[in-house]
N, C-alpha and C. Protein backbone atom coordinates (compact mmCIF):
# COMPACT_ATOMS: atom_id res chain seq x y z
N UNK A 1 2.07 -22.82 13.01
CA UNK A 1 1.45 -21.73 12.28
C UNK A 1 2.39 -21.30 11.15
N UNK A 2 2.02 -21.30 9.75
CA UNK A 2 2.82 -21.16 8.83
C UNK A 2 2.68 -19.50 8.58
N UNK A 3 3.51 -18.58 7.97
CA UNK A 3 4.01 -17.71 8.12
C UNK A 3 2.90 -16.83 7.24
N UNK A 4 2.59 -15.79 7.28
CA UNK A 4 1.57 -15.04 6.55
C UNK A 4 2.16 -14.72 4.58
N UNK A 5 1.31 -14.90 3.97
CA UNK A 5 1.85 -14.99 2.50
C UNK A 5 2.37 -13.26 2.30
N UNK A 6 3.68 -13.24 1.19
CA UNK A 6 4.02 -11.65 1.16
C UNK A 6 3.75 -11.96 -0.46
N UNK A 7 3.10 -10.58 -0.77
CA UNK A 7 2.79 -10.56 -2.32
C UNK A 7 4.04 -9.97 -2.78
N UNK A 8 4.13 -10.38 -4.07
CA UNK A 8 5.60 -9.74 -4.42
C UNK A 8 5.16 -8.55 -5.90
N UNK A 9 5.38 -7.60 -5.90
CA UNK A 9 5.27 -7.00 -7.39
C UNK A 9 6.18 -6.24 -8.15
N UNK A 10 6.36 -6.55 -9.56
CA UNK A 10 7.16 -6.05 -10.12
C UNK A 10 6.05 -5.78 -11.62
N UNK A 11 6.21 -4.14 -11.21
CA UNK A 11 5.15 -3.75 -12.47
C UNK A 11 6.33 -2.80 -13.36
N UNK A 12 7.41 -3.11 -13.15
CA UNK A 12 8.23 -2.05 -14.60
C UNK A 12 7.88 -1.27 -14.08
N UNK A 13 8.91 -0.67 -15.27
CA UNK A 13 9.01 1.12 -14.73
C UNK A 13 8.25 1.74 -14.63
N UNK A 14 8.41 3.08 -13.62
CA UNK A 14 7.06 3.53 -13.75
C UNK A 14 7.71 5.22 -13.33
N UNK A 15 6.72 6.20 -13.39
CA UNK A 15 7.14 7.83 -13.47
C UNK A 15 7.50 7.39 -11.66
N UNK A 16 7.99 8.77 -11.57
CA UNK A 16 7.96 9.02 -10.05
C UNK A 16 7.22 9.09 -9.13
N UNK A 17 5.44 9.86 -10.03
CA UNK A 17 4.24 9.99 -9.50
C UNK A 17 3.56 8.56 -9.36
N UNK A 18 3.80 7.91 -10.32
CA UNK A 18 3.21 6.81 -10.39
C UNK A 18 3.51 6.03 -9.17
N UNK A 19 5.16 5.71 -8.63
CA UNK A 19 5.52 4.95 -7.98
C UNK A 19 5.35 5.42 -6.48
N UNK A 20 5.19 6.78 -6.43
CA UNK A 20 4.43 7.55 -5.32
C UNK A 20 3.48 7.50 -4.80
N UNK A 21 2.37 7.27 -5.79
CA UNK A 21 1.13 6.90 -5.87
C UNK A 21 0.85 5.42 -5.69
N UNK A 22 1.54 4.70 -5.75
CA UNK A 22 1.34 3.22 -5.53
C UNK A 22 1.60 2.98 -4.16
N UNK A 23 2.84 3.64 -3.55
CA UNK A 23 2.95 3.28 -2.43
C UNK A 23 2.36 3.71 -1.52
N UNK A 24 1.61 5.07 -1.57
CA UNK A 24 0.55 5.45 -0.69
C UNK A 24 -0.60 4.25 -0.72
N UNK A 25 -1.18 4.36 -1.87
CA UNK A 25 -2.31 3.39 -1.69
C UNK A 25 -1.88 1.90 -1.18
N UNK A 26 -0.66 1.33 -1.69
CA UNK A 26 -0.28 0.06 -0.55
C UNK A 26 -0.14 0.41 1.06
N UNK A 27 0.19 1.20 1.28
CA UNK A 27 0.75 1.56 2.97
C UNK A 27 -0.70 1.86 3.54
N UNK A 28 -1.65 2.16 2.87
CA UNK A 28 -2.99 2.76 2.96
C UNK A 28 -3.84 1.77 3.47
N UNK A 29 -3.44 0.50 2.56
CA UNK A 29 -4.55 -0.73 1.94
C UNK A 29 -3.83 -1.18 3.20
N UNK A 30 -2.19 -1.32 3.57
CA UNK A 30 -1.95 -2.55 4.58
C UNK A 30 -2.44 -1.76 6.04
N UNK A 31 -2.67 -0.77 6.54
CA UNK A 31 -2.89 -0.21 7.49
C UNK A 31 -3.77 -0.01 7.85
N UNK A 32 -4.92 -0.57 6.46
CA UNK A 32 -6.34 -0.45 7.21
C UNK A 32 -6.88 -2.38 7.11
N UNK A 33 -5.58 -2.93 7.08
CA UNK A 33 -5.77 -4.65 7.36
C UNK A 33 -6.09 -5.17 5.80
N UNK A 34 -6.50 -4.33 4.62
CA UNK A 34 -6.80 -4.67 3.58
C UNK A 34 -5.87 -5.39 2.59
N UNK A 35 -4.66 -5.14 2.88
CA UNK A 35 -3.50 -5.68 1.74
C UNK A 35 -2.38 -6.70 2.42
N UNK A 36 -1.83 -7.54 1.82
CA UNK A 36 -0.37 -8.54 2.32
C UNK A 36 0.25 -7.76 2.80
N UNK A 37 1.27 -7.94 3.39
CA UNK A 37 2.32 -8.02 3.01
C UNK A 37 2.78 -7.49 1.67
N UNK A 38 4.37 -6.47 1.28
CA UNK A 38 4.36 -6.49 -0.50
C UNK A 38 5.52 -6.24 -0.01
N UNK A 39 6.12 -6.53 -0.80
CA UNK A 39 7.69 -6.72 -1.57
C UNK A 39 7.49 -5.99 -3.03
N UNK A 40 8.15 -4.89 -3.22
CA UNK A 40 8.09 -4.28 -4.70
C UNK A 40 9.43 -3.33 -5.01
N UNK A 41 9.20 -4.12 -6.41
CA UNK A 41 10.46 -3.65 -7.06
C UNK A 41 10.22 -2.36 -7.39
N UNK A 42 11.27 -1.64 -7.17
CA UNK A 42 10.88 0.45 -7.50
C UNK A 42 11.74 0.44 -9.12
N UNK A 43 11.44 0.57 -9.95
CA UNK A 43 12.05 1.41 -11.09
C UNK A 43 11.87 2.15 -11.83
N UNK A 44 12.27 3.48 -11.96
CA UNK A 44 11.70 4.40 -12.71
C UNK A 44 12.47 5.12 -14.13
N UNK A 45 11.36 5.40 -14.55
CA UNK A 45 11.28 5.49 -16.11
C UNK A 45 10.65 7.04 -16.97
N UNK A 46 11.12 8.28 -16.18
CA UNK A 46 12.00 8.52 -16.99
C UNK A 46 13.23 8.79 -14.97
N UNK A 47 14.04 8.72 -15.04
CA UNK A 47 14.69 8.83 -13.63
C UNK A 47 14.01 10.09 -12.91
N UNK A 48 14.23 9.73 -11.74
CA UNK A 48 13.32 11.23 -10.84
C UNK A 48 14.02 11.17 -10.07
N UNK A 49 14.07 12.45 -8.94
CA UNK A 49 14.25 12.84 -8.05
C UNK A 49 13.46 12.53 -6.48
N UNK A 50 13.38 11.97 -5.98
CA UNK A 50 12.58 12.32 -4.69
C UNK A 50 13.04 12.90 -3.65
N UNK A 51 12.08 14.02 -3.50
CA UNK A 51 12.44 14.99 -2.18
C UNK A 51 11.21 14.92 -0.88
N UNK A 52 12.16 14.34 0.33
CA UNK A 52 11.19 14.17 1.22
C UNK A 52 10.81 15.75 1.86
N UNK A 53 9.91 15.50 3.04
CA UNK A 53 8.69 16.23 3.72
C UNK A 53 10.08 17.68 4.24
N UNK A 54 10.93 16.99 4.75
CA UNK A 54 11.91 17.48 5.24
C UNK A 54 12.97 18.56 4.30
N UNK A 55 13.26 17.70 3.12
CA UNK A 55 14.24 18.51 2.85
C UNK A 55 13.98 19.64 2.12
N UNK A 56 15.36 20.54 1.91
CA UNK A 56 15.19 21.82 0.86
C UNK A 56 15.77 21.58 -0.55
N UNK A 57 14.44 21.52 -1.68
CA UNK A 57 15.05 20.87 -2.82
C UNK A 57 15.93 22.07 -3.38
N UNK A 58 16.47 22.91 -3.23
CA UNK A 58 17.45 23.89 -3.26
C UNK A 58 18.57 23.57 -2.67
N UNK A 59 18.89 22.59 -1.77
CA UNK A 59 19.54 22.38 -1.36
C UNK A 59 20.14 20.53 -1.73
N UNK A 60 19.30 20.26 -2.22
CA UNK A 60 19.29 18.57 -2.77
C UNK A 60 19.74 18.59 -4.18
N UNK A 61 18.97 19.00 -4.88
CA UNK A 61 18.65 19.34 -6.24
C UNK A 61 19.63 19.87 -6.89
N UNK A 62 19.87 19.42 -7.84
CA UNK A 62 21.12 20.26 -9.26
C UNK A 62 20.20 20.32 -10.62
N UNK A 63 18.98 21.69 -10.01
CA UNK A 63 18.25 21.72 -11.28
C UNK A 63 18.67 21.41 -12.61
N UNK A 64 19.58 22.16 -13.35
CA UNK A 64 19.87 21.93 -14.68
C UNK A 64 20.69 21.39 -14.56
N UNK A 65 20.90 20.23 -14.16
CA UNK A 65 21.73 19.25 -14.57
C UNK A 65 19.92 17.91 -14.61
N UNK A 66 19.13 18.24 -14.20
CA UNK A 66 18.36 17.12 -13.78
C UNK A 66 17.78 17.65 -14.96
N UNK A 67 17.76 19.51 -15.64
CA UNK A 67 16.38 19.18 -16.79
C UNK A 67 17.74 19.06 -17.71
N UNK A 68 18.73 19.51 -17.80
CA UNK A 68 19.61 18.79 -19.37
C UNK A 68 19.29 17.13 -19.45
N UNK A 69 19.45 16.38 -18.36
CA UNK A 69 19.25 15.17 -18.66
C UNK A 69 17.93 14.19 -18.76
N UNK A 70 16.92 14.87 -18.38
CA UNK A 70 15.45 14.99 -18.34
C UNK A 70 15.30 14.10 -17.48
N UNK A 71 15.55 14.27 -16.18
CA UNK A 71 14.79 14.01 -15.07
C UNK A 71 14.14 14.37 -13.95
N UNK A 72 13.02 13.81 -13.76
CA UNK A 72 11.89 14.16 -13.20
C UNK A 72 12.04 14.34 -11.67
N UNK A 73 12.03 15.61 -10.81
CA UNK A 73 11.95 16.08 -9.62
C UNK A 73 10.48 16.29 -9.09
């Protein structure tokens, strides 16, 4: 039995929302049997922040240092 195919994607950069948004709908698509396998490259464009479910972005976060350099939280 040869091994199940993994899709690979590399779509460039992308916002934070964007790359947020992609991975819901992949984790979405593979969990309801609809999608491969994926392998994907993350890069973002303009840089962001991600703050999980858990943390306190007050406590993560160095606001103005993230808007002097314009990146996206």
């Amino acid at each position: 039995m040869s091994p199940a195919p993994v899709r690979f994607l590399d779509l460039g950069p992308l916002t934070a929302a964007e790359n947020t948004s992609l991975d819901e709908v992949l984790l979405r698509s593979r969990d309801a049997g609809d999608g491969p396998d994926t392998f994907r490259l993350l890069r973002y464009r303009p840089h962001g922040v991600l703050i999980g479910r858990y943390q306190d972005a007050d406590q993560e976060v160095r606001w103005d240092y993230c808007q002097e350099q314009g990146i996206e939280v």
